[in-house]
C-alpha atoms as a PDB file:
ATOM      1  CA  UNK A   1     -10.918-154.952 -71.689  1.00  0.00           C
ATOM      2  CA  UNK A   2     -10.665-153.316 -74.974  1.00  0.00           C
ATOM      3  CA  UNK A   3     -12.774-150.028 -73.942  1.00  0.00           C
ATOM      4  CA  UNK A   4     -10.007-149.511 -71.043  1.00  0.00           C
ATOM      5  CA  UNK A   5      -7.272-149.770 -73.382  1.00  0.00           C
ATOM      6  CA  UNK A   6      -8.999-147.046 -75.587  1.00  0.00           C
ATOM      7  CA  UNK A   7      -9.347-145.039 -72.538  1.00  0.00           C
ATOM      8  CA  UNK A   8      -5.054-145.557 -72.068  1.00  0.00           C
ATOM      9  CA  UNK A   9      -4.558-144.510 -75.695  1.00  0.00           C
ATOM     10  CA  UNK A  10      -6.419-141.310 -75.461  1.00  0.00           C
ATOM     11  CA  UNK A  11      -4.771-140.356 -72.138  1.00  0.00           C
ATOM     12  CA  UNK A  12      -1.507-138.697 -73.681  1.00  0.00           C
ATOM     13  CA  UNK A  13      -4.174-136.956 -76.237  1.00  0.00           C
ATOM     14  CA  UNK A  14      -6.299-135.574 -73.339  1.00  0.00           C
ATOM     15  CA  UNK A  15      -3.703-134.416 -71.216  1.00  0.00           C
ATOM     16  CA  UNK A  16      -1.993-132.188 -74.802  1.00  0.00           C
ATOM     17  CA  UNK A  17      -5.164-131.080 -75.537  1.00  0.00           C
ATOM     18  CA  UNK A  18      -5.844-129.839 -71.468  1.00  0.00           C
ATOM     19  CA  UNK A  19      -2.537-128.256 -71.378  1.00  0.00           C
ATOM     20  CA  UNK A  20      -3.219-126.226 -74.506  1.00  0.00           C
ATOM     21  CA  UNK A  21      -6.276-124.697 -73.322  1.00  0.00           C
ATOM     22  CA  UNK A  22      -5.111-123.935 -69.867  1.00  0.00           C
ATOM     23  CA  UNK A  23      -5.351-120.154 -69.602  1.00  0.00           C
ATOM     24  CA  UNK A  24      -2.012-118.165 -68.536  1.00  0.00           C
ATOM     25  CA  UNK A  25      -2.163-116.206 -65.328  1.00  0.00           C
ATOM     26  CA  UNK A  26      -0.192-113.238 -66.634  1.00  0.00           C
ATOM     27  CA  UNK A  27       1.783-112.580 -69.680  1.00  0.00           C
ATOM     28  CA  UNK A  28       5.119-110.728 -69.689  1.00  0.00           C
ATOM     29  CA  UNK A  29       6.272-107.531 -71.723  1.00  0.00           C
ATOM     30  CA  UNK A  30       8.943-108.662 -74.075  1.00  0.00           C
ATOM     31  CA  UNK A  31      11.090-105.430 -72.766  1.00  0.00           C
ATOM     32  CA  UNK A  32      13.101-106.008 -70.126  1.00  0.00           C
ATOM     33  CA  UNK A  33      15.615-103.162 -68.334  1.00  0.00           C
ATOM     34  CA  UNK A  34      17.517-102.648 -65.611  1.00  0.00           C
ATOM     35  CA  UNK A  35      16.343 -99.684 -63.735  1.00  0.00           C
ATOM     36  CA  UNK A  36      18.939 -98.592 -60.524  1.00  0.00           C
ATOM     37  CA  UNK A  37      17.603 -96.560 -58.235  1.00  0.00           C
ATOM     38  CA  UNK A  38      20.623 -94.551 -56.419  1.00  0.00           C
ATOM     39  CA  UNK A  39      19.977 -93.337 -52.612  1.00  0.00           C
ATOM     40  CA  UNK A  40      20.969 -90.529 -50.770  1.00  0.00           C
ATOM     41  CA  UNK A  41      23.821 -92.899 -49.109  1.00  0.00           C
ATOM     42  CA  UNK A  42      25.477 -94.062 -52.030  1.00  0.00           C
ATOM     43  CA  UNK A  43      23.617 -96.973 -52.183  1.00  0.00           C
ATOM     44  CA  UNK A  44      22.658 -98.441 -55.592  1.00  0.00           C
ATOM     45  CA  UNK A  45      20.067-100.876 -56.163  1.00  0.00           C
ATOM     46  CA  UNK A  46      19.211-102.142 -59.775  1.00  0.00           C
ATOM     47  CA  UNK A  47      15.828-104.279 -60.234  1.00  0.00           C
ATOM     48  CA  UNK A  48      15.134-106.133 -63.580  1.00  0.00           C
ATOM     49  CA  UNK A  49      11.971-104.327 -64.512  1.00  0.00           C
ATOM     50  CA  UNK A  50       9.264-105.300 -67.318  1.00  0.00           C
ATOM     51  CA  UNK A  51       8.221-102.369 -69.646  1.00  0.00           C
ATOM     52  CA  UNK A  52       4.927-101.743 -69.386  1.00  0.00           C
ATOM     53  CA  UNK A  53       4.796 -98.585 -72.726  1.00  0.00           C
ATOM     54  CA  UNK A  54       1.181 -99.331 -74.265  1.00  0.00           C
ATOM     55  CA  UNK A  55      -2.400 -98.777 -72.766  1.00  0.00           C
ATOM     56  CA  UNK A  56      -2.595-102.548 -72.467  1.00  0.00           C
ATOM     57  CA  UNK A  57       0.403-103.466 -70.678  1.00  0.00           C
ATOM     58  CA  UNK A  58       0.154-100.561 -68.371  1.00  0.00           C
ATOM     59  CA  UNK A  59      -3.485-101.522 -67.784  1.00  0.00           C
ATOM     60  CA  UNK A  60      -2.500-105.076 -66.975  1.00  0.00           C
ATOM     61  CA  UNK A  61       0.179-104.386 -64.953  1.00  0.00           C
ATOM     62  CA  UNK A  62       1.368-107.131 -62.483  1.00  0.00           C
ATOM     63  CA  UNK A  63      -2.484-108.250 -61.955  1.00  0.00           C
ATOM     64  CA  UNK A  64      -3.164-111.854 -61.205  1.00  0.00           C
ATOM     65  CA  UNK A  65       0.762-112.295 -60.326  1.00  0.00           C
ATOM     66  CA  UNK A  66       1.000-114.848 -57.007  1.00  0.00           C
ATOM     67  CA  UNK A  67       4.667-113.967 -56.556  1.00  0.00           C
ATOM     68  CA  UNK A  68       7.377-110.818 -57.640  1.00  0.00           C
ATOM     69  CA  UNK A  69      11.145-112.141 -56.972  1.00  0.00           C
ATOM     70  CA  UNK A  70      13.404-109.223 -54.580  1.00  0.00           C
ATOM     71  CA  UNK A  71      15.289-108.000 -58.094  1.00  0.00           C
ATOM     72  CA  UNK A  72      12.319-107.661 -60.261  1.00  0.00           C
ATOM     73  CA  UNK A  73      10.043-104.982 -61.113  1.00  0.00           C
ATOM     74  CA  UNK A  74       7.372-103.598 -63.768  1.00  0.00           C
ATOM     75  CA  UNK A  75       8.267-100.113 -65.432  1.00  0.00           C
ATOM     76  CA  UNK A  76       5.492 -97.934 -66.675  1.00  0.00           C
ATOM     77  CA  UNK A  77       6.473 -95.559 -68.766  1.00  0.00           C
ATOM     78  CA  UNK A  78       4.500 -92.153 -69.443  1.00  0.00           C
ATOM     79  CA  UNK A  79       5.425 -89.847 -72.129  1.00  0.00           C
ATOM     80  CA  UNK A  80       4.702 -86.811 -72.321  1.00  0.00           C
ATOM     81  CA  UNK A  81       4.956 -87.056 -68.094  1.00  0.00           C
ATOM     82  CA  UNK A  82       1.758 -86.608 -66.743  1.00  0.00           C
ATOM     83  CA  UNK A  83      -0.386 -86.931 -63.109  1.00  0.00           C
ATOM     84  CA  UNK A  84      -1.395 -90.602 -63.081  1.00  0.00           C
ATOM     85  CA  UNK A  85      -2.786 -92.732 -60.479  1.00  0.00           C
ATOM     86  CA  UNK A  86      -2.920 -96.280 -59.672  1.00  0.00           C
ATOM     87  CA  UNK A  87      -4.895 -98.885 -57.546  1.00  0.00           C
ATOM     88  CA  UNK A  88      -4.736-102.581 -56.863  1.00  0.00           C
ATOM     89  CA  UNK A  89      -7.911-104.431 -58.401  1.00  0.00           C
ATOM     90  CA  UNK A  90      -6.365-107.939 -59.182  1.00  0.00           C
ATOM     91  CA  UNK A  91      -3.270-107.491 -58.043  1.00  0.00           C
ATOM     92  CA  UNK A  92      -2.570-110.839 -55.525  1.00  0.00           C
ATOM     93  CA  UNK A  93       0.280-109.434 -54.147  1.00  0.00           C
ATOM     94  CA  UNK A  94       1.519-106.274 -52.184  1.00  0.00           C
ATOM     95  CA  UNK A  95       4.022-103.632 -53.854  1.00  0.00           C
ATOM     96  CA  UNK A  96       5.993-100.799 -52.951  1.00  0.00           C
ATOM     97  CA  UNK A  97       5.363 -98.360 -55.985  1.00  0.00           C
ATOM     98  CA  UNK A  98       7.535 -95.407 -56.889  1.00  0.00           C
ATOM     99  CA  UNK A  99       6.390 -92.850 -58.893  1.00  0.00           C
ATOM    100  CA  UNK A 100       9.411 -90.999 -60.439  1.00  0.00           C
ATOM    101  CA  UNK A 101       9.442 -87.586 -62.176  1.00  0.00           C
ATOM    102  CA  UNK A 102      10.774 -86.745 -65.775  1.00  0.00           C
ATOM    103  CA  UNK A 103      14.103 -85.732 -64.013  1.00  0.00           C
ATOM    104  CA  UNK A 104      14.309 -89.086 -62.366  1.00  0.00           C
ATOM    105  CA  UNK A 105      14.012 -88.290 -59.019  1.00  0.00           C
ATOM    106  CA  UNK A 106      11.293 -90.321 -56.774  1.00  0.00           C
ATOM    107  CA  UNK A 107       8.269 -87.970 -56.253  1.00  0.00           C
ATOM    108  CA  UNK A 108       6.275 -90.028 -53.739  1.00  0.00           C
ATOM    109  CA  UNK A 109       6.286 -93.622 -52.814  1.00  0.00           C
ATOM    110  CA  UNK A 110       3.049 -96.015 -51.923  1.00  0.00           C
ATOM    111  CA  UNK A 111       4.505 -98.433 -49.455  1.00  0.00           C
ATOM    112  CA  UNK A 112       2.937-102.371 -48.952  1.00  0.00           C
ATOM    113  CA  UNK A 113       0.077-101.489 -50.914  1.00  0.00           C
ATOM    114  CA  UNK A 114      -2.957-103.217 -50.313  1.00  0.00           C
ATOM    115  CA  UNK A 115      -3.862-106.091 -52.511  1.00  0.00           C
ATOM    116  CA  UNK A 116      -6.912-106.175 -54.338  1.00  0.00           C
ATOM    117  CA  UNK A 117      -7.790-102.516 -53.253  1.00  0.00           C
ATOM    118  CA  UNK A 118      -9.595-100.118 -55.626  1.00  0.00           C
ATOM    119  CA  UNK A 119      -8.287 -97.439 -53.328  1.00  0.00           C
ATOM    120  CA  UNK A 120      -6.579 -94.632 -56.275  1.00  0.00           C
ATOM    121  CA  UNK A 121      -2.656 -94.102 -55.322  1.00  0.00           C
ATOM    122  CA  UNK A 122      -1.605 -90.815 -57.083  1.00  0.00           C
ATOM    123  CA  UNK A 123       1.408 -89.848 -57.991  1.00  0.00           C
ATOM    124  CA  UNK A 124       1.544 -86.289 -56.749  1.00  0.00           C
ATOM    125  CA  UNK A 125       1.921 -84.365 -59.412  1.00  0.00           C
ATOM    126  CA  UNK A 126       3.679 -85.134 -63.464  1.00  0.00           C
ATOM    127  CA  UNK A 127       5.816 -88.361 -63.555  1.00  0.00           C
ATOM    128  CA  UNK A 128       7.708 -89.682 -66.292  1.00  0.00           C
ATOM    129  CA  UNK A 129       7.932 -93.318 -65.112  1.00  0.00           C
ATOM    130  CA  UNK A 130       6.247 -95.474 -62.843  1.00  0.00           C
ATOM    131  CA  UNK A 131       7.895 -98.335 -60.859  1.00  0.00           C
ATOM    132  CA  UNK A 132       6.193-101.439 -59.308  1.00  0.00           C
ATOM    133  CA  UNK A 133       8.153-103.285 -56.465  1.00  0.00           C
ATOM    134  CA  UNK A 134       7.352-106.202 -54.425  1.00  0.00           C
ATOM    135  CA  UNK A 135       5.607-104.671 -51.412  1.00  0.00           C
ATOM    136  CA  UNK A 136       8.313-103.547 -48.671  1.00  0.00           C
ATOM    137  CA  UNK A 137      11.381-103.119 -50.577  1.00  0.00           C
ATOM    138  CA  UNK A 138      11.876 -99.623 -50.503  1.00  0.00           C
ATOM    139  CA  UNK A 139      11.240 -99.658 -46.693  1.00  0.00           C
ATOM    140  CA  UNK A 140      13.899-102.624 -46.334  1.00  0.00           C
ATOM    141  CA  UNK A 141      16.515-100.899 -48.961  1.00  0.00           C
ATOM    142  CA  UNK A 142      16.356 -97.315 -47.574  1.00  0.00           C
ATOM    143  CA  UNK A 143      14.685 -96.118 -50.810  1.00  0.00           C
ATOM    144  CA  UNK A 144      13.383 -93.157 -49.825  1.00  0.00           C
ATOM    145  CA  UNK A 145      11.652 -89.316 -51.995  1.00  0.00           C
ATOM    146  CA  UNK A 146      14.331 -87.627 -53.641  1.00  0.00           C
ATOM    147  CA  UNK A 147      16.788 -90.564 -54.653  1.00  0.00           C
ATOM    148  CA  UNK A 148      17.330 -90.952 -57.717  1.00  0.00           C
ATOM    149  CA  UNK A 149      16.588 -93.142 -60.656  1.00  0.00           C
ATOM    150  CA  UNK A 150      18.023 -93.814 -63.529  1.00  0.00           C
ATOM    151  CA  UNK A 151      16.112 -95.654 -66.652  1.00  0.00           C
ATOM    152  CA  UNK A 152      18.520 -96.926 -69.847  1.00  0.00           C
ATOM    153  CA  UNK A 153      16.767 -96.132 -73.052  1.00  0.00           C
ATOM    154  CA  UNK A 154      15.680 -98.579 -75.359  1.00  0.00           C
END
């Protein structure tokens, strides 16, 4: 009896020290703004976007996320503005993204991209700010090239 006791004892232990060790699936920017995207209609949208600034955010990106709620978004930010491109290597889910020139108007937009894809998506020419969607947004909004986006500073 006593070696199933011990085994009782050590439960709460085990299950601490498996909990500390789990590995997290993503890890979020600190930075946090509201980015509204205004369209050609009047409409005005504003997501909640992560700020993705450094080499390491912007290279992990929204990889290994299983789920991006309507209002929320990831914000790379390029400066000075420059060509970049993108692609979807460990990314679970599918996003709309919206590459957005120094001005602030929407250059070109990747609808539903393709998850997991290694596939480059360019943005078309110097952007100032990149911004990540969940896939089908833009499409359901009316967010179209040539609205308009406006990013608070810091």
């Amino acid at each position: 009896m006593w070696p199933f006791a011990c085994i009782f004892r050590a439960l709460p232990l085990l299950v601490i020290f498996t909990l500390g060790v789990v590995p997290v699936a993503h890890a979020q920017t600190s930075e946090i703004l509201p980015v509204t995207i205004l369209t050609a209609d009047h409409d005005r949208f504003v997501f909640m976007a992560e700020v993705a600034r450094t080499p390491a955010t912007r290279s992990q990106g929204l990889m290994n996320r299983p789920h991006l709620p309507a209002d929320r978004g990831m914000l790379f930010v390029f400066d000075p503005p420059q060509s970049v491109s993108f692609w979807m290597k460990n990314t679970l889910i599918s996003l709309d993204i919206i590459f957005i020139a120094e001005d602030g108007t929407i250059r070109r937009i990747a609808q539903q991209t393709t998850p997991h894809s290694t596939t480059p998506l360019p943005s078309g020419g110097a952007v100032s700010y990149v911004l990540e969607i969940a896939g089908g947004r833009a499409l359901e909004l009316g967010i179209t090239v040539g609205d308009r986006v406006v990013v608070p500073a810091p």
